[in-house]
PDB file of N, CA and C in Angstrom:
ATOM      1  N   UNK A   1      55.310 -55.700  12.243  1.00  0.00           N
ATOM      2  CA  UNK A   1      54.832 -54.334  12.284  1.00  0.00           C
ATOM      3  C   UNK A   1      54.930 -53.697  10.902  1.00  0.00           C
ATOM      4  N   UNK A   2      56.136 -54.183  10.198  1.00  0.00           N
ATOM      5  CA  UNK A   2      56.416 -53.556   8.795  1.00  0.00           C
ATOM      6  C   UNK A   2      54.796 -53.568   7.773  1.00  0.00           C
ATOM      7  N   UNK A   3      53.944 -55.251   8.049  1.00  0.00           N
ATOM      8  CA  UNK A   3      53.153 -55.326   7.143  1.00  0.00           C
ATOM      9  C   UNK A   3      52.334 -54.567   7.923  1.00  0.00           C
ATOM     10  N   UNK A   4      51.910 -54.350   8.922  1.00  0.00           N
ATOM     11  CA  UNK A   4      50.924 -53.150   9.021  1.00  0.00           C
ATOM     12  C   UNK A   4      51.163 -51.590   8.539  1.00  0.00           C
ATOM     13  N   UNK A   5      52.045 -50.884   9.073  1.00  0.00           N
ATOM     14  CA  UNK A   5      52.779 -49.864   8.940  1.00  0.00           C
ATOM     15  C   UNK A   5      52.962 -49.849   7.508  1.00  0.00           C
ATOM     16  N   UNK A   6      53.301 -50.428   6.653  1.00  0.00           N
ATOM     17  CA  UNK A   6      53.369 -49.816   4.929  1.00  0.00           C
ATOM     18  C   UNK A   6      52.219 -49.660   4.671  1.00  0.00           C
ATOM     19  N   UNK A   7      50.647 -50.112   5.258  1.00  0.00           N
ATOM     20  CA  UNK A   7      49.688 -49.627   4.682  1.00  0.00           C
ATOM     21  C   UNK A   7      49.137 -48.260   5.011  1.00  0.00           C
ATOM     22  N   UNK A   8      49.865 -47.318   6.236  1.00  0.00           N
ATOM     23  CA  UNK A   8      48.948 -46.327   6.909  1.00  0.00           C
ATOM     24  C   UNK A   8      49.540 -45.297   6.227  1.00  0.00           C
ATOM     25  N   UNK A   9      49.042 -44.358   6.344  1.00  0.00           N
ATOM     26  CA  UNK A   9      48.946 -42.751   5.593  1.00  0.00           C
ATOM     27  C   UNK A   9      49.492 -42.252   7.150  1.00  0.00           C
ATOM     28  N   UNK A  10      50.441 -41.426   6.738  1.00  0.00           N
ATOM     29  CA  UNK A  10      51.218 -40.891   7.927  1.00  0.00           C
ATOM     30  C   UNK A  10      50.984 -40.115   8.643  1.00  0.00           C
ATOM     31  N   UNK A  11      49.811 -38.727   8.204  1.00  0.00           N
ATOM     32  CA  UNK A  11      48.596 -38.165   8.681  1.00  0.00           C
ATOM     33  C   UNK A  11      47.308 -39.047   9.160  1.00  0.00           C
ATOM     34  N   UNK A  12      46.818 -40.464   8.927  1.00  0.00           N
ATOM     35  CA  UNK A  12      46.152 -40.859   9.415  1.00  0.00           C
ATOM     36  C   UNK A  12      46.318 -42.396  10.314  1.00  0.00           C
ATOM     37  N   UNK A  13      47.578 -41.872  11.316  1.00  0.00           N
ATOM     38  CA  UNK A  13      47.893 -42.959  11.964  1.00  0.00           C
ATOM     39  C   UNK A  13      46.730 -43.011  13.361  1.00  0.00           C
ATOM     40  N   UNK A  14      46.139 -44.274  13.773  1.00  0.00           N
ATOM     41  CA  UNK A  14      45.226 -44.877  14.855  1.00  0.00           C
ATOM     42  C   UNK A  14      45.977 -43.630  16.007  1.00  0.00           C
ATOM     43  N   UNK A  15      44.915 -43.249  17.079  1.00  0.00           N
ATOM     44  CA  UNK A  15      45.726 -42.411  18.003  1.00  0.00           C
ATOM     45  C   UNK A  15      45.863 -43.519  18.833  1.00  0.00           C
ATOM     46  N   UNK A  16      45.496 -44.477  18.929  1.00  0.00           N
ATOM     47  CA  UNK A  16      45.150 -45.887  20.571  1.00  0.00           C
ATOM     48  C   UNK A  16      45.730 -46.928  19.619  1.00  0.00           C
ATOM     49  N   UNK A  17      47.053 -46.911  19.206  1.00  0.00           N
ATOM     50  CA  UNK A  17      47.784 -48.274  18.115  1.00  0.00           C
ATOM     51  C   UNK A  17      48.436 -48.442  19.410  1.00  0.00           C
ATOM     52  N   UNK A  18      48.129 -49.819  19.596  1.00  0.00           N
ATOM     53  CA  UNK A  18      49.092 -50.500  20.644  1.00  0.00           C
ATOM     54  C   UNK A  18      49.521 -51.596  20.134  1.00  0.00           C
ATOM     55  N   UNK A  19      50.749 -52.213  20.967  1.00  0.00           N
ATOM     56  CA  UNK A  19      52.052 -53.038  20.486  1.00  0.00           C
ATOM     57  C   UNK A  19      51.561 -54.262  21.498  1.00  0.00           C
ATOM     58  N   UNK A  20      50.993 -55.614  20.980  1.00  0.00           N
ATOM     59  CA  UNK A  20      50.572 -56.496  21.751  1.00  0.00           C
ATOM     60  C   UNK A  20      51.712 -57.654  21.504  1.00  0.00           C
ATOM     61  N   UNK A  21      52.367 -58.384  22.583  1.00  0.00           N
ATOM     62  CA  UNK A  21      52.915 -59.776  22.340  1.00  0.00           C
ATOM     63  C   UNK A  21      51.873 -60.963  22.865  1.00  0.00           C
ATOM     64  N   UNK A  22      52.282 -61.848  22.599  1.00  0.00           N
ATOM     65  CA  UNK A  22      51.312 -63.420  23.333  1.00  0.00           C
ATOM     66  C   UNK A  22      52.347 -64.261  22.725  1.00  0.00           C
ATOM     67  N   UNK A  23      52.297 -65.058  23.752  1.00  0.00           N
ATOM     68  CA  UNK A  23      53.147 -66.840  23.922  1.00  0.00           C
ATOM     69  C   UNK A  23      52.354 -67.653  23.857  1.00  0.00           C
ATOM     70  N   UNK A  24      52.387 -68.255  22.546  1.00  0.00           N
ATOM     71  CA  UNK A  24      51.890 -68.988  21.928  1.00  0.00           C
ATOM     72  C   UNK A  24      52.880 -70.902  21.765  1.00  0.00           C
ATOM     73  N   UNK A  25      52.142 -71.717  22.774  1.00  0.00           N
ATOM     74  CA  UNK A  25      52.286 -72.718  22.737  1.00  0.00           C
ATOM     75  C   UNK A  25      52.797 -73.518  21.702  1.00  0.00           C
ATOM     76  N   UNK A  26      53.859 -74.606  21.826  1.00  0.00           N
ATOM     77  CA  UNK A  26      54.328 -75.026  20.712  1.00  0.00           C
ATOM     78  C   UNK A  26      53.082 -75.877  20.048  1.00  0.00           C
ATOM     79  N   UNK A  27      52.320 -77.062  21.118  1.00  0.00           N
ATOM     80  CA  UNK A  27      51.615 -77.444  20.809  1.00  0.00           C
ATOM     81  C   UNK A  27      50.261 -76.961  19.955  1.00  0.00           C
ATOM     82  N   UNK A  28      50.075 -75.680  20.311  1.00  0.00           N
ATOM     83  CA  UNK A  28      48.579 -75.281  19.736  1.00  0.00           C
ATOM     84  C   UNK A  28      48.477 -75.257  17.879  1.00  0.00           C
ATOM     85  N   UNK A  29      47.338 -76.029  17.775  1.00  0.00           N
ATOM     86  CA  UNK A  29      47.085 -76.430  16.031  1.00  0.00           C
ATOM     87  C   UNK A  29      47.375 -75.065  15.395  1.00  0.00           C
ATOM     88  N   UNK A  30      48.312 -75.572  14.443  1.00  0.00           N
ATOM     89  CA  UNK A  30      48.985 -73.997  13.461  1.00  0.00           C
ATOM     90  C   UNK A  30      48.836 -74.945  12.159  1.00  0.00           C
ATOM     91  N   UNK A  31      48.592 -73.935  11.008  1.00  0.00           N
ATOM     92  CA  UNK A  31      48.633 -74.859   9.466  1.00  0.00           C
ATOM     93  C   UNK A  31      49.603 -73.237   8.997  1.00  0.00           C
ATOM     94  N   UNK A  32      50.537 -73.604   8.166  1.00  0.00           N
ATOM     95  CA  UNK A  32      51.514 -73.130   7.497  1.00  0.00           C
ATOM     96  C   UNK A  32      51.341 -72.890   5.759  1.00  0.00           C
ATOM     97  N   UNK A  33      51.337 -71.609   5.483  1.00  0.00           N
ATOM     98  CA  UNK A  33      51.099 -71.551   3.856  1.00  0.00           C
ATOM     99  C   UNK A  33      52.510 -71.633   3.698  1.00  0.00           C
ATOM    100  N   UNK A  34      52.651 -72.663   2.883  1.00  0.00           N
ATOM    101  CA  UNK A  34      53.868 -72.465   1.714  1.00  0.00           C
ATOM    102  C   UNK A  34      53.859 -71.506   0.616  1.00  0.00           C
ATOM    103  N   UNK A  35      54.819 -71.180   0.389  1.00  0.00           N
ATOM    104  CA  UNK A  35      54.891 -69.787  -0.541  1.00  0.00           C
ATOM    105  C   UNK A  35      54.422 -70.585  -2.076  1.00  0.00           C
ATOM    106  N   UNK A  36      54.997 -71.732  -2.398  1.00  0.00           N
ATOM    107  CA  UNK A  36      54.433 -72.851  -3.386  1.00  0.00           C
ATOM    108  C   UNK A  36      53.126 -72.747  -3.520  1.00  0.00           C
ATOM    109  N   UNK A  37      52.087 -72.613  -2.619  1.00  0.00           N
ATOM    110  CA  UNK A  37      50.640 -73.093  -2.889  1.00  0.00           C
ATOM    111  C   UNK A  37      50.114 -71.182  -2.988  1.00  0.00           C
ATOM    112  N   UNK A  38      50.829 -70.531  -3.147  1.00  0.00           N
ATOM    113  CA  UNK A  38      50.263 -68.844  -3.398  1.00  0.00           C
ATOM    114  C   UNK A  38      50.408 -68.850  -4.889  1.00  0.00           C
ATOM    115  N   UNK A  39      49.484 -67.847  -5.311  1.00  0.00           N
ATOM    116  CA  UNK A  39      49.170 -67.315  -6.389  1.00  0.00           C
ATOM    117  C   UNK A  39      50.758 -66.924  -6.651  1.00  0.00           C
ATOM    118  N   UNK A  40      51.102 -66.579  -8.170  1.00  0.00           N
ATOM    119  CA  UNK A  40      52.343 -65.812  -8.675  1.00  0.00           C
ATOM    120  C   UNK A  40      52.260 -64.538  -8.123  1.00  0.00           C
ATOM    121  N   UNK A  41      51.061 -63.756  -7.954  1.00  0.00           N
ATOM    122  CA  UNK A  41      51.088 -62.256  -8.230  1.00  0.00           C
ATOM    123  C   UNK A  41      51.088 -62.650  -6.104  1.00  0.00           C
ATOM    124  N   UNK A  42      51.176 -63.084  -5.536  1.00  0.00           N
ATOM    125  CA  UNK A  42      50.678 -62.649  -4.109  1.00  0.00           C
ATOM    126  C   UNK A  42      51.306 -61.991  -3.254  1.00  0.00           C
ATOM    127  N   UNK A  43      52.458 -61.178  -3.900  1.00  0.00           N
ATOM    128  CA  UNK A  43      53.429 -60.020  -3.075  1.00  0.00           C
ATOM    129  C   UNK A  43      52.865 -58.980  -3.818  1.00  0.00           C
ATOM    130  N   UNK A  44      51.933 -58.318  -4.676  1.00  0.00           N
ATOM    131  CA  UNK A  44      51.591 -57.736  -5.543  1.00  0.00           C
ATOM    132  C   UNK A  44      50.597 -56.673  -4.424  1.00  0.00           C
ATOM    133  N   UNK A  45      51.103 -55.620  -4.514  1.00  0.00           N
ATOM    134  CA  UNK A  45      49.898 -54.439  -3.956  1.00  0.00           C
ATOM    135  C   UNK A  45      48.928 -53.477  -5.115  1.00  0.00           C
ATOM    136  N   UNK A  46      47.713 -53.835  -5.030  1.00  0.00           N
ATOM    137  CA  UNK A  46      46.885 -54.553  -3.646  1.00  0.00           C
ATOM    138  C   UNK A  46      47.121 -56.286  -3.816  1.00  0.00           C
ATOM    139  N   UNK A  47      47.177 -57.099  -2.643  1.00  0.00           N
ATOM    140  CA  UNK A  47      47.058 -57.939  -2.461  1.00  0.00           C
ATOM    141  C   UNK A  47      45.962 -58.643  -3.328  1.00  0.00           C
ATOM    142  N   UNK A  48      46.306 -59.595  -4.264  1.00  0.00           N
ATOM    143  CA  UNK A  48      45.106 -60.558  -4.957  1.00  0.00           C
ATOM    144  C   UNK A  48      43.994 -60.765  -4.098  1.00  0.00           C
ATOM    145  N   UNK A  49      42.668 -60.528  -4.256  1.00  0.00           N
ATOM    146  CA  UNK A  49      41.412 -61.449  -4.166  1.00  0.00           C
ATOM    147  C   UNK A  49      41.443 -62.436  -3.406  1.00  0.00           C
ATOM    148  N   UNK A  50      42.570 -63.415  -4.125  1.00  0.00           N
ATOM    149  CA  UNK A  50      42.465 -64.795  -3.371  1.00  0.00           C
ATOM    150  C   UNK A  50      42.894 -64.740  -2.198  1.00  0.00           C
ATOM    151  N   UNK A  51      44.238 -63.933  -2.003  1.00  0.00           N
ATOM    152  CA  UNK A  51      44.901 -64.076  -0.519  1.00  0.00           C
ATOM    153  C   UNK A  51      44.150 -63.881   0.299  1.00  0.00           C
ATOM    154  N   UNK A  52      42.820 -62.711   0.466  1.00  0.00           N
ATOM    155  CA  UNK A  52      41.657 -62.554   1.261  1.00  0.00           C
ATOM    156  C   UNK A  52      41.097 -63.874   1.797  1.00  0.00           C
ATOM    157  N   UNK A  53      40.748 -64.489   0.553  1.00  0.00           N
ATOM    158  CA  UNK A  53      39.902 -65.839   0.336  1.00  0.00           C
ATOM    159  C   UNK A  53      41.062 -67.321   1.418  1.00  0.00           C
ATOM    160  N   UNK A  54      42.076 -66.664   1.672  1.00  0.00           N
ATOM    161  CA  UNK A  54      42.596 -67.900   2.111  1.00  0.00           C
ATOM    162  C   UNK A  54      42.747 -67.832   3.543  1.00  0.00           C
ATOM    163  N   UNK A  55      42.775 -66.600   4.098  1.00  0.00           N
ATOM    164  CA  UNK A  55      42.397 -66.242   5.529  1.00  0.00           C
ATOM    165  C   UNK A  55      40.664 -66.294   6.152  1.00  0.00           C
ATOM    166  N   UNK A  56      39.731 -65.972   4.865  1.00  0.00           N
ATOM    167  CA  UNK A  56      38.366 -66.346   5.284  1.00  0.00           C
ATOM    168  C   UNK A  56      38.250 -67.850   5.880  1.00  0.00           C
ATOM    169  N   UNK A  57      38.962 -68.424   4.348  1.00  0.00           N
ATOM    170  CA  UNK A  57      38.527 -69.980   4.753  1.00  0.00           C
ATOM    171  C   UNK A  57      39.561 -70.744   5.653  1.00  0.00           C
ATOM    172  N   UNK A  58      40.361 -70.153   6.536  1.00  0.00           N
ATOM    173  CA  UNK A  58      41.193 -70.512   7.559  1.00  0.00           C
ATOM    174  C   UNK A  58      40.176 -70.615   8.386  1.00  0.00           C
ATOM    175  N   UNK A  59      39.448 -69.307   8.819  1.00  0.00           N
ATOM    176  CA  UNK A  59      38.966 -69.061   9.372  1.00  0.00           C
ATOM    177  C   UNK A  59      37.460 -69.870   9.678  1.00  0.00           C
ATOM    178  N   UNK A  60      37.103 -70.151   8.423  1.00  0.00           N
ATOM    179  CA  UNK A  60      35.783 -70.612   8.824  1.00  0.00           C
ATOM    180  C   UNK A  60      35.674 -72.274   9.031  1.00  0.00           C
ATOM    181  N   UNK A  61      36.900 -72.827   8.414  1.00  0.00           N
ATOM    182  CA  UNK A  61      37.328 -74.380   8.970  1.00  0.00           C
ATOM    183  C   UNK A  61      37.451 -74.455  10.062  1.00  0.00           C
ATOM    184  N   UNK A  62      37.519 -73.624  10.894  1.00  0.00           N
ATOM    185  CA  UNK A  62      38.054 -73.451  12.652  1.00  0.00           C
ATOM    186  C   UNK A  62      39.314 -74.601  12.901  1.00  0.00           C
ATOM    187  N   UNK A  63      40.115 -75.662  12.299  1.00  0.00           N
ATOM    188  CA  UNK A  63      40.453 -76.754  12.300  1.00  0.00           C
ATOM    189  C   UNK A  63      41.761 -76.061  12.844  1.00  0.00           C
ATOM    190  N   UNK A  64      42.372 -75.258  12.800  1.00  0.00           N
ATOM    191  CA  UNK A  64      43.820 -74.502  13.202  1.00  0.00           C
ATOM    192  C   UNK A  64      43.384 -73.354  13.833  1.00  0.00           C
ATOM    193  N   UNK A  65      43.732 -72.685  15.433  1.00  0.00           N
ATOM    194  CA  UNK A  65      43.959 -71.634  15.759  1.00  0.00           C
ATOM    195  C   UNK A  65      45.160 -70.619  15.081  1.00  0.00           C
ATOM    196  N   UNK A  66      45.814 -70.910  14.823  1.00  0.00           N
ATOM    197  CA  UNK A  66      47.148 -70.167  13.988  1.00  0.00           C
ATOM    198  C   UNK A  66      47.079 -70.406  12.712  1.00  0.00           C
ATOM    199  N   UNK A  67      47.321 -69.205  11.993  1.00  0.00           N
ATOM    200  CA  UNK A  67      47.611 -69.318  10.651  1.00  0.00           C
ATOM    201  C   UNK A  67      49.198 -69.121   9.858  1.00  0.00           C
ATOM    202  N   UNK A  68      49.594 -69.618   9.677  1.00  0.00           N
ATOM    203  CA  UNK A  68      51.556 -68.943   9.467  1.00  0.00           C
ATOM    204  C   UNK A  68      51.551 -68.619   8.353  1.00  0.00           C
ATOM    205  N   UNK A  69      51.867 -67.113   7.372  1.00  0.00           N
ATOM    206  CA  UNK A  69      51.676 -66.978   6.012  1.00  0.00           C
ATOM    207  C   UNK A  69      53.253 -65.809   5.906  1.00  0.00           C
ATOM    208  N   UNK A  70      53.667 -66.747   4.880  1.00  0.00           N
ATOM    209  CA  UNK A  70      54.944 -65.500   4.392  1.00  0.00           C
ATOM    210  C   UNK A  70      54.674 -63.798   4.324  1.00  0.00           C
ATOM    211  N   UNK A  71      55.548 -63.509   4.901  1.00  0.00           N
ATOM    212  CA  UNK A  71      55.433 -62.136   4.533  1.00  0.00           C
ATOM    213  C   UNK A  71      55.775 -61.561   3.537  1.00  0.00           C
ATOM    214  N   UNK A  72      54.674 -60.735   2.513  1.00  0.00           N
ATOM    215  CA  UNK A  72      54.979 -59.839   1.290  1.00  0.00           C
ATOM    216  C   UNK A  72      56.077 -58.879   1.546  1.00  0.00           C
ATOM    217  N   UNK A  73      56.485 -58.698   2.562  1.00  0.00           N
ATOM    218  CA  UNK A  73      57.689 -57.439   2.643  1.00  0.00           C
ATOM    219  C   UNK A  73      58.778 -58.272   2.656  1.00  0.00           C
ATOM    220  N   UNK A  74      58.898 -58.941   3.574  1.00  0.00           N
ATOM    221  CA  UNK A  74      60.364 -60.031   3.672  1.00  0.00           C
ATOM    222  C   UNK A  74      60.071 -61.564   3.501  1.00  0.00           C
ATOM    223  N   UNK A  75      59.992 -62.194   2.273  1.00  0.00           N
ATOM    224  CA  UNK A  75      59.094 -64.049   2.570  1.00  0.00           C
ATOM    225  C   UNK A  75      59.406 -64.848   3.538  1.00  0.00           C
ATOM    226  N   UNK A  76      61.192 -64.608   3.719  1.00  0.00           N
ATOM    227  CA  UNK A  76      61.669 -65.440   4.745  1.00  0.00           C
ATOM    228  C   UNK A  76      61.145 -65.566   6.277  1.00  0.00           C
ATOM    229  N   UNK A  77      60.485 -64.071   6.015  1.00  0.00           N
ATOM    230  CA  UNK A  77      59.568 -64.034   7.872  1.00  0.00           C
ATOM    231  C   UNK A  77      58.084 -64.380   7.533  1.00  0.00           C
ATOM    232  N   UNK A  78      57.489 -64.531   8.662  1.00  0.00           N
ATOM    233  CA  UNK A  78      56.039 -65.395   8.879  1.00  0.00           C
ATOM    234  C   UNK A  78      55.433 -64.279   9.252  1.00  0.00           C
ATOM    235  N   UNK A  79      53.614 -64.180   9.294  1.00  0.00           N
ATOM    236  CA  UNK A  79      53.114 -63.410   9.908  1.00  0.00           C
ATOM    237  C   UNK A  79      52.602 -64.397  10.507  1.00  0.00           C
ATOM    238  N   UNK A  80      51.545 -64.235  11.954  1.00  0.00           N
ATOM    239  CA  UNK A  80      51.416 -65.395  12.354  1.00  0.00           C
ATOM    240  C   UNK A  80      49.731 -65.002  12.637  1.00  0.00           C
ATOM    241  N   UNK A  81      48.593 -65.096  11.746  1.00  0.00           N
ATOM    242  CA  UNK A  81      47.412 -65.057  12.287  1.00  0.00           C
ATOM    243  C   UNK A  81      46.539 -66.260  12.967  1.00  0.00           C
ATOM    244  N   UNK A  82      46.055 -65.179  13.785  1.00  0.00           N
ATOM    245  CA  UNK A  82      45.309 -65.580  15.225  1.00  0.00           C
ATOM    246  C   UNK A  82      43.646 -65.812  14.959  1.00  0.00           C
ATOM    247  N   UNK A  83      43.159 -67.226  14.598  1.00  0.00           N
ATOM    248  CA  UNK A  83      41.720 -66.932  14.857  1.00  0.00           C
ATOM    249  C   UNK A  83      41.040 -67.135  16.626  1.00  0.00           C
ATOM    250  N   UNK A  84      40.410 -66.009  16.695  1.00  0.00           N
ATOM    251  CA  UNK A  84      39.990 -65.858  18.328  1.00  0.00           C
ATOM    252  C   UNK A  84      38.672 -66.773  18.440  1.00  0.00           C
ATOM    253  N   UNK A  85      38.045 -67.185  17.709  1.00  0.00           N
ATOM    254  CA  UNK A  85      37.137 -68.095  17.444  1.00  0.00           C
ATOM    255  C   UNK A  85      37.414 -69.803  17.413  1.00  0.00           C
ATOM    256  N   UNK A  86      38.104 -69.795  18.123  1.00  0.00           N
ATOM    257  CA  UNK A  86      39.091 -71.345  18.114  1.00  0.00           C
ATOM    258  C   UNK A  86      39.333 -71.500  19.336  1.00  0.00           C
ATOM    259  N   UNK A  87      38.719 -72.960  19.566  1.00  0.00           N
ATOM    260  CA  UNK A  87      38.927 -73.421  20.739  1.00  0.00           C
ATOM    261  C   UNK A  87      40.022 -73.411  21.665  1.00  0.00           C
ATOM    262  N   UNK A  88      41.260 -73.402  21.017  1.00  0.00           N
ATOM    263  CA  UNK A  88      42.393 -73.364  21.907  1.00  0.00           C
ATOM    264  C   UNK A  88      42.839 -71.849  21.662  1.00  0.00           C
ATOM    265  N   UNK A  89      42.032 -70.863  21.328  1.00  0.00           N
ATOM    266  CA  UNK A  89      42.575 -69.119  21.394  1.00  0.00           C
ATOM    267  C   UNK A  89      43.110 -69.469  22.983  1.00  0.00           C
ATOM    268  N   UNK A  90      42.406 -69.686  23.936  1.00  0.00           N
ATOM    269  CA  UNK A  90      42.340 -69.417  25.125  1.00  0.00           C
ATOM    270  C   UNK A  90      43.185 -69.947  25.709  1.00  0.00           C
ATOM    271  N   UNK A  91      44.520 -70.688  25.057  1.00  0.00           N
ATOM    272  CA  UNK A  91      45.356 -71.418  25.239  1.00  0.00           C
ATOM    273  C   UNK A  91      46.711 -69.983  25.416  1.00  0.00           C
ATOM    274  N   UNK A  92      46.080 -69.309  24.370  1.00  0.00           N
ATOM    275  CA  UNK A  92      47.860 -67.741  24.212  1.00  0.00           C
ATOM    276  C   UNK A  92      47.756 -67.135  25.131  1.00  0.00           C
ATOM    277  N   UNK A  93      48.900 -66.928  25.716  1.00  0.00           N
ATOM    278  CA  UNK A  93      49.231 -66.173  26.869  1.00  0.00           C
ATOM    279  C   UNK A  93      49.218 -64.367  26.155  1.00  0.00           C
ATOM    280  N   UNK A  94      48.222 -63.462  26.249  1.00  0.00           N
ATOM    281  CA  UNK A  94      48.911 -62.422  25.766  1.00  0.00           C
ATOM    282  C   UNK A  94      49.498 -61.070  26.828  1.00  0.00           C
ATOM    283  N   UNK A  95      50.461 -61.057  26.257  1.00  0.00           N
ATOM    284  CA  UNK A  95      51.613 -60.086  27.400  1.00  0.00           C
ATOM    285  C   UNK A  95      50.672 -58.362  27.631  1.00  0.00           C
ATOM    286  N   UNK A  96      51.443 -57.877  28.569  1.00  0.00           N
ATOM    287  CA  UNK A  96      51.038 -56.563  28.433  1.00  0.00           C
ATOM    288  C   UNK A  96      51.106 -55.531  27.549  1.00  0.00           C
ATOM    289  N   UNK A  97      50.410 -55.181  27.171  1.00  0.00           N
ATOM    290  CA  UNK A  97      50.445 -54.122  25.907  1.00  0.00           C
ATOM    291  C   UNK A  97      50.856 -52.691  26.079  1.00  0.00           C
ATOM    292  N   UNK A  98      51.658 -52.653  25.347  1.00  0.00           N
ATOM    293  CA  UNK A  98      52.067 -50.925  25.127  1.00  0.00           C
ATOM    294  C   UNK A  98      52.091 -49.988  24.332  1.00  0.00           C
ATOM    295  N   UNK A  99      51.693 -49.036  24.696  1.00  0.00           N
ATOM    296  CA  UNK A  99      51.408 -48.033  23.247  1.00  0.00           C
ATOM    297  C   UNK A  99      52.290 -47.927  22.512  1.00  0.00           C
ATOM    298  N   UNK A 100      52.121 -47.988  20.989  1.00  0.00           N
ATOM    299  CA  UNK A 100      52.772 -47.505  19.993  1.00  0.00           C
ATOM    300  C   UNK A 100      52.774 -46.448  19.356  1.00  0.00           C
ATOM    301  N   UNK A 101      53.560 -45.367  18.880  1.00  0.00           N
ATOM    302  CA  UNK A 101      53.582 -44.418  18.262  1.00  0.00           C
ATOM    303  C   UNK A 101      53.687 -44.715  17.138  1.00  0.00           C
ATOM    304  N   UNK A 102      53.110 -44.158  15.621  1.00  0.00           N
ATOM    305  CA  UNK A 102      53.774 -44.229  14.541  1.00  0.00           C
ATOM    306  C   UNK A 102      54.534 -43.635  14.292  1.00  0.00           C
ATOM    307  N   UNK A 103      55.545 -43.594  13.596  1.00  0.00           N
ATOM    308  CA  UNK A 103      56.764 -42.854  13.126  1.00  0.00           C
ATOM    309  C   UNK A 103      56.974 -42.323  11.944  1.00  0.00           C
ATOM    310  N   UNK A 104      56.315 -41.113  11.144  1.00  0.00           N
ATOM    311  CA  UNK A 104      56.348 -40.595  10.073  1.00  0.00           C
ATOM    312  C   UNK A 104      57.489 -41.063   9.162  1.00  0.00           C
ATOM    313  N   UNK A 105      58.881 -41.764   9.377  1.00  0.00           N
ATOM    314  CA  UNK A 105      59.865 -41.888   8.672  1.00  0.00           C
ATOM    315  C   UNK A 105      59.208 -43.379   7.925  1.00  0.00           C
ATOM    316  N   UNK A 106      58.204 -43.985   8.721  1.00  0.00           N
ATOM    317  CA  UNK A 106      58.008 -45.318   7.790  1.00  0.00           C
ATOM    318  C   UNK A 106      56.995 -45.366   6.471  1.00  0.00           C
ATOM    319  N   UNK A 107      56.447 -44.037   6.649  1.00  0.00           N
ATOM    320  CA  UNK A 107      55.668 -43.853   5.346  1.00  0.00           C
ATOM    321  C   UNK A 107      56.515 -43.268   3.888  1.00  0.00           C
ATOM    322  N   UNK A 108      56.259 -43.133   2.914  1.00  0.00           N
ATOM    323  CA  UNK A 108      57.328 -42.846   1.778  1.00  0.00           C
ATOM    324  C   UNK A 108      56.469 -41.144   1.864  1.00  0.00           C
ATOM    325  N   UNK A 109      55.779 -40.619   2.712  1.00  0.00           N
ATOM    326  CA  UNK A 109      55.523 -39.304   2.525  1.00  0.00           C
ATOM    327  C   UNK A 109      56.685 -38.347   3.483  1.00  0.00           C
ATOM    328  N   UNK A 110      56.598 -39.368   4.636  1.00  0.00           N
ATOM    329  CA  UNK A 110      57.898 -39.359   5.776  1.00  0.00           C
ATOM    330  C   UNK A 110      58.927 -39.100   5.731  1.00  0.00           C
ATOM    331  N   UNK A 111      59.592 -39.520   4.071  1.00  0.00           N
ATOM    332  CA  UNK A 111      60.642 -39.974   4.062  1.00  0.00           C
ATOM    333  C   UNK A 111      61.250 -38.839   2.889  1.00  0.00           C
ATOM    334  N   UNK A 112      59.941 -38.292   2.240  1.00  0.00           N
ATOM    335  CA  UNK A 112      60.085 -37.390   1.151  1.00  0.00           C
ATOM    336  C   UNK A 112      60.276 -35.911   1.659  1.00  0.00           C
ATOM    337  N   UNK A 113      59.662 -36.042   3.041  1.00  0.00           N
ATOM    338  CA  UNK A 113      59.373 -34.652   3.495  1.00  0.00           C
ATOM    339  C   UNK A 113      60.771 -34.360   4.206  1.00  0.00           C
ATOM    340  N   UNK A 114      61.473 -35.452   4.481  1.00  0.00           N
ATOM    341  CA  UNK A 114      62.533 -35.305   5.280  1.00  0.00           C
ATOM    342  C   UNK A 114      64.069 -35.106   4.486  1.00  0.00           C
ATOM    343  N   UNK A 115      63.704 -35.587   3.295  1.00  0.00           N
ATOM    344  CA  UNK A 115      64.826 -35.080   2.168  1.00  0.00           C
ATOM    345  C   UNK A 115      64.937 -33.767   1.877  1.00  0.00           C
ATOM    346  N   UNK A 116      63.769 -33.100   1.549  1.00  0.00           N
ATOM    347  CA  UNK A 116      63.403 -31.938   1.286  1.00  0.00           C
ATOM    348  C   UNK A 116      64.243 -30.974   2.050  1.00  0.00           C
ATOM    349  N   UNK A 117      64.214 -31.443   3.509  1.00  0.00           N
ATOM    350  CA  UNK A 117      65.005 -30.115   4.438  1.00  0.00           C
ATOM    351  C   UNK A 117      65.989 -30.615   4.481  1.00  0.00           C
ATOM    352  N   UNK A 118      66.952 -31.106   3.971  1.00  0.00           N
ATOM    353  CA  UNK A 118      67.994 -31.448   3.617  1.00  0.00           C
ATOM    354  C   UNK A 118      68.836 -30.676   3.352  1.00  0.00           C
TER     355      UNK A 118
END
């Protein structure tokens, strides 16, 4: 949630942001970026060019439903993208969904405004 949430403007949070899980099979084809095969700059905001370029062409190999890519906020955690265009999508169980609120404290405008009345 962190890598979504650091990109939104705290006045312009989605009003219909919902919180989705899915159980995702051990078996189902996943390919894994090593942090080794990324650009130097690829924790860098905005995100390099290429990192775009490496989720397109995940995508258009169809050869893996899952994509596993370090996370720019914490490396040690994974994000785990989903192409729905893949034969075994239809394999993830996805759970019931529940609305999410955003929380003004996760934006740095959030966090400024809240010092202030301090």
């Amino acid at each position: 949630m962190l890598e979504y949430f650091v990109h939104l403007e705290a006045n312009d949070s989605p009003p219909d942001l919902v919180l989705a899980s899915a159980d995702i099979p051990d078996d189902l084809a996943r390919q894994r970026m090593e942090i080794s095969k990324l650009p130097s700059n690829w924790r860098e905001t905005p995100a390099p060019t290429e990192m775009a370029r490496f989720g397109d062409e995940f995508a258009q190999r169809g050869k893996c439903c899952v994509l596993i890519v370090p996370s720019a906020l914490v490396p040690s955690e994974s994000n785990w993208l989903i192409n729905p265009q893949h034969t075994e999508f239809r394999k993830i169980a996805i759970r019931e969904t529940e609305a999410l609120s955003y929380d003004s404290r996760l934006s740095a405008r959030g966090r400024s405004a809240r010092r202030k009345h301090k």
